[in-house]
N, C-alpha and C. Protein backbone atom coordinates (compact mmCIF):
# COMPACT_ATOMS: atom_id res chain seq x y z
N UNK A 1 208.46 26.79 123.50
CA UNK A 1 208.61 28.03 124.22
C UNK A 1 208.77 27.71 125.70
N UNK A 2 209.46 28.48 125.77
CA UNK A 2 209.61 28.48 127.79
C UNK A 2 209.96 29.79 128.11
N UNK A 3 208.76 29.79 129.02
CA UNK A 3 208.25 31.17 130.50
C UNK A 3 209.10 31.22 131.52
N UNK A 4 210.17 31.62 132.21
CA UNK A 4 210.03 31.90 133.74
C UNK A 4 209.69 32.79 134.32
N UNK A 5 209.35 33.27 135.19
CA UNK A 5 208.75 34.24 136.35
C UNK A 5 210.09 34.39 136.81
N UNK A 6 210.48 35.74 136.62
CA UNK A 6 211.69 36.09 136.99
C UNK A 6 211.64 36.77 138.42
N UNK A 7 210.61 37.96 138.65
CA UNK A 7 210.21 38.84 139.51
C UNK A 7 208.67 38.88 139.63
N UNK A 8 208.61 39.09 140.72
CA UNK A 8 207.18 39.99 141.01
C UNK A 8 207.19 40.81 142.41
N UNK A 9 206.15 42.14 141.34
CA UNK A 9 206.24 43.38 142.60
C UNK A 9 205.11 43.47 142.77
N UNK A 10 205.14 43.40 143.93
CA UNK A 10 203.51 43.55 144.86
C UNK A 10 203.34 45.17 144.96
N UNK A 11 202.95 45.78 144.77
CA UNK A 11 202.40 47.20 144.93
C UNK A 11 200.94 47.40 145.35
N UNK A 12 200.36 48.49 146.30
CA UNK A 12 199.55 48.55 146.32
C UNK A 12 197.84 48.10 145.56
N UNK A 13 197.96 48.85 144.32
CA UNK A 13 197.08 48.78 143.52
C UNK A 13 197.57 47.85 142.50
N UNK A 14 198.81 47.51 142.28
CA UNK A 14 199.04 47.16 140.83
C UNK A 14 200.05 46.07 141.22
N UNK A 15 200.40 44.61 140.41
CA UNK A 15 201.50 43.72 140.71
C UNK A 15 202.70 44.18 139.40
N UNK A 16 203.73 44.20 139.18
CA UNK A 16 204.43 44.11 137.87
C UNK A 16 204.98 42.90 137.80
N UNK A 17 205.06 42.17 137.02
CA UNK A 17 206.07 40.89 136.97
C UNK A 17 206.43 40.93 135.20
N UNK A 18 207.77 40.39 135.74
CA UNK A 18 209.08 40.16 135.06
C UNK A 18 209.23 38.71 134.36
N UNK A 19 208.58 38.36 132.98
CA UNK A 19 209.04 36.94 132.47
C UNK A 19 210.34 37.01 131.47
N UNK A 20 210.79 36.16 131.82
CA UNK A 20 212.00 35.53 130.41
C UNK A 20 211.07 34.50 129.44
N UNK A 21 211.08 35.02 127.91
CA UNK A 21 210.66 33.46 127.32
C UNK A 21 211.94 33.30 126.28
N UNK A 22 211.81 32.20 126.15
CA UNK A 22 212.78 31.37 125.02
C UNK A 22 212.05 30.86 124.46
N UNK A 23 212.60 30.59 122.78
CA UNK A 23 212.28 29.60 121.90
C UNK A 23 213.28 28.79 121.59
N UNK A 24 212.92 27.20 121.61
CA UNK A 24 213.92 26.44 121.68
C UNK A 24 214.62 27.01 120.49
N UNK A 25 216.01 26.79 120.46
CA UNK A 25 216.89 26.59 119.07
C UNK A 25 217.23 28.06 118.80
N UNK A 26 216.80 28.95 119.41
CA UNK A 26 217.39 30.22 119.45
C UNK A 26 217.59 31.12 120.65
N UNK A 27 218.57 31.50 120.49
CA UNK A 27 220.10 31.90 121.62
C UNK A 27 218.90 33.10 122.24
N UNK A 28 218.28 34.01 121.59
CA UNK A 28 217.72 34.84 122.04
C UNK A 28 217.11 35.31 123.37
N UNK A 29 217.05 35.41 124.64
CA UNK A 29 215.72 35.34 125.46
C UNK A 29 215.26 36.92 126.01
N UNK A 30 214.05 36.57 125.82
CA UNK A 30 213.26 38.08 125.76
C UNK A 30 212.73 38.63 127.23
N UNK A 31 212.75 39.64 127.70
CA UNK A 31 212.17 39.80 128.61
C UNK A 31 210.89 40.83 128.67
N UNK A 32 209.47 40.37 129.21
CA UNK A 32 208.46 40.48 129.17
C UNK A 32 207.89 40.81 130.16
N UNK A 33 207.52 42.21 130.54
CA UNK A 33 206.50 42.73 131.73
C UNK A 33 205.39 42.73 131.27
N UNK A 34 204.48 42.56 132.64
CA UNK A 34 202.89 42.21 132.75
C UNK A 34 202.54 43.56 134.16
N UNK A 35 201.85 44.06 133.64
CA UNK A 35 201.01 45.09 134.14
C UNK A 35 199.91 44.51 134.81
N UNK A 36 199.55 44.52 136.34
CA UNK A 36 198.18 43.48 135.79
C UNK A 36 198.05 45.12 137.56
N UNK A 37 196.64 45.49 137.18
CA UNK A 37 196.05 46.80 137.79
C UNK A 37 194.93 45.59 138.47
N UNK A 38 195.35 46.17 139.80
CA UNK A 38 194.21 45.06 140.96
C UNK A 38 193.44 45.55 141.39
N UNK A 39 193.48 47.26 141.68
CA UNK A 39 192.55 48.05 142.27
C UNK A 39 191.37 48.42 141.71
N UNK A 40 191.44 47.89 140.64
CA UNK A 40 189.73 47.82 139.86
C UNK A 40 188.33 46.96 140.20
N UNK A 41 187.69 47.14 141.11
CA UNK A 41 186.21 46.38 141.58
C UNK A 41 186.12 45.47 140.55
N UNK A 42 185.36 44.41 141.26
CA UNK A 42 184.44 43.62 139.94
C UNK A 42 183.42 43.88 139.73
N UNK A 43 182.80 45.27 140.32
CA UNK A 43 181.99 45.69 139.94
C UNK A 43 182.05 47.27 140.25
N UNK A 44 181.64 48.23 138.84
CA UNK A 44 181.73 49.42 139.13
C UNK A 44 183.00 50.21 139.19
N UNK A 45 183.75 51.35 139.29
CA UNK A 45 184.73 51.87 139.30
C UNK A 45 185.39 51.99 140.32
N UNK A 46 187.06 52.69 140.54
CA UNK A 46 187.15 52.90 141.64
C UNK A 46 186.93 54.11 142.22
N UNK A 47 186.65 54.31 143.56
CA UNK A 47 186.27 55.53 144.29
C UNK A 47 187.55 56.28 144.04
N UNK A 48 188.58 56.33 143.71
CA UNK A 48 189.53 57.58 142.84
C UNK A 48 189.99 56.96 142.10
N UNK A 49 191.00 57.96 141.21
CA UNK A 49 191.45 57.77 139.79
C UNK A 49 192.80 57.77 140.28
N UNK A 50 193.85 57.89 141.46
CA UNK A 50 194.86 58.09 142.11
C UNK A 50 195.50 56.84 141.59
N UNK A 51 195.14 56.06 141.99
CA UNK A 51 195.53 54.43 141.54
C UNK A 51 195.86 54.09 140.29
N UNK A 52 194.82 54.88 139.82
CA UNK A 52 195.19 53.84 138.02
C UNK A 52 196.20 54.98 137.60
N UNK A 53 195.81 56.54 137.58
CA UNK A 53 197.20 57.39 137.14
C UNK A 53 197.96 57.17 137.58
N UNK A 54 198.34 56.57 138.77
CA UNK A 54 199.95 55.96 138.78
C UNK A 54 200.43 54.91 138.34
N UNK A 55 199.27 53.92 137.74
CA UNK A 55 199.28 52.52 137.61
C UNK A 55 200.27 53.10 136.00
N UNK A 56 199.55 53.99 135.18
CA UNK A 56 199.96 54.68 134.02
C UNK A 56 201.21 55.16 133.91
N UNK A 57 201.29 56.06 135.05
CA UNK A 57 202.85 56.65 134.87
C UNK A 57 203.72 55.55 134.94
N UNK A 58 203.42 54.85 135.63
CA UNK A 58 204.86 53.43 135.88
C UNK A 58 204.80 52.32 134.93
N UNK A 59 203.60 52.45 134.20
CA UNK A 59 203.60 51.88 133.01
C UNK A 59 204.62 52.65 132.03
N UNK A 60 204.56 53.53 131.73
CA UNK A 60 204.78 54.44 130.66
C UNK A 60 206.31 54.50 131.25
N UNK A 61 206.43 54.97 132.19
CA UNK A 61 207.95 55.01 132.86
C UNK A 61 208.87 53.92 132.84
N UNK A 62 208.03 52.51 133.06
CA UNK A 62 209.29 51.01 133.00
C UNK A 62 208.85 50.49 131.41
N UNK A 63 208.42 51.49 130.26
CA UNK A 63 208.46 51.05 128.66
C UNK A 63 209.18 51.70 128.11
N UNK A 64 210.40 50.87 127.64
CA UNK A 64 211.57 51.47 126.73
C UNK A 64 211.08 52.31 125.39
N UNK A 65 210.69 53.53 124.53
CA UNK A 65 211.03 53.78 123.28
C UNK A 65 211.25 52.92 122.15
N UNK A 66 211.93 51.61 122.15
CA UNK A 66 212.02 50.64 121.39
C UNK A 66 211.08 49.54 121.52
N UNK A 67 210.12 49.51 122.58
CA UNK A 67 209.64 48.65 122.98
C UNK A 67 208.61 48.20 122.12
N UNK A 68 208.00 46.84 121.85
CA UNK A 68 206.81 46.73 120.66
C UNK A 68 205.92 47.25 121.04
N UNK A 69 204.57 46.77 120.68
CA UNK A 69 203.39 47.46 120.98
C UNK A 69 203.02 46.95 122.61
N UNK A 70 202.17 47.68 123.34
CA UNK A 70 201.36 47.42 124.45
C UNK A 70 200.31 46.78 124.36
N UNK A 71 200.22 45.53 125.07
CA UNK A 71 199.23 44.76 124.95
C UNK A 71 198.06 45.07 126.33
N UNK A 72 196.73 45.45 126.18
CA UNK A 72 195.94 46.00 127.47
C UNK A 72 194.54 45.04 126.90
N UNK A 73 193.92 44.49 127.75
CA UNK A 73 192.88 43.82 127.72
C UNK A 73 192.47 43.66 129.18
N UNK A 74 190.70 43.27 129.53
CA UNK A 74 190.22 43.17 130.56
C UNK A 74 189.86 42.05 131.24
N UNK A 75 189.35 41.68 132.02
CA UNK A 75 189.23 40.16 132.45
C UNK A 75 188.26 39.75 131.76
């Protein structure tokens, strides 16, 4: 398998980045966004919810209809 880091968007609260992976021996290459939400404390919540509902809409907004499942996990 091979990763590149195609893009990355610095946004306030939230980064998006853009990978290509390949598997050797097939023509295919996929492209793969990462959501990664920064405005979350390491401890405790954040003082508004402004951040992550937009973190959501632009989630939901840059995921195609065809797209597989959403992968969300925490640190």
């Amino acid at each position: 398998m091979k990763v590149t880091l195609i893009e990355t968007q610095l946004l306030s609260e939230y980064v998006i980045r853009t990978f290509a992976v390949e598997k050797r021996g097939v023509a295919e290459i996929r492209e793969i966004r990462q959501f990664h939400f920064t405005g979350w404390p390491d401890h405790g919540v954040p003082l508004h919810a402004t951040g992550l509902l937009g973190f959501i809409r632009r989630v939901k907004a840059k995921t195609p209809p065809t797209a597989g499942p959403t992968v969300v996990h925490c640190r």
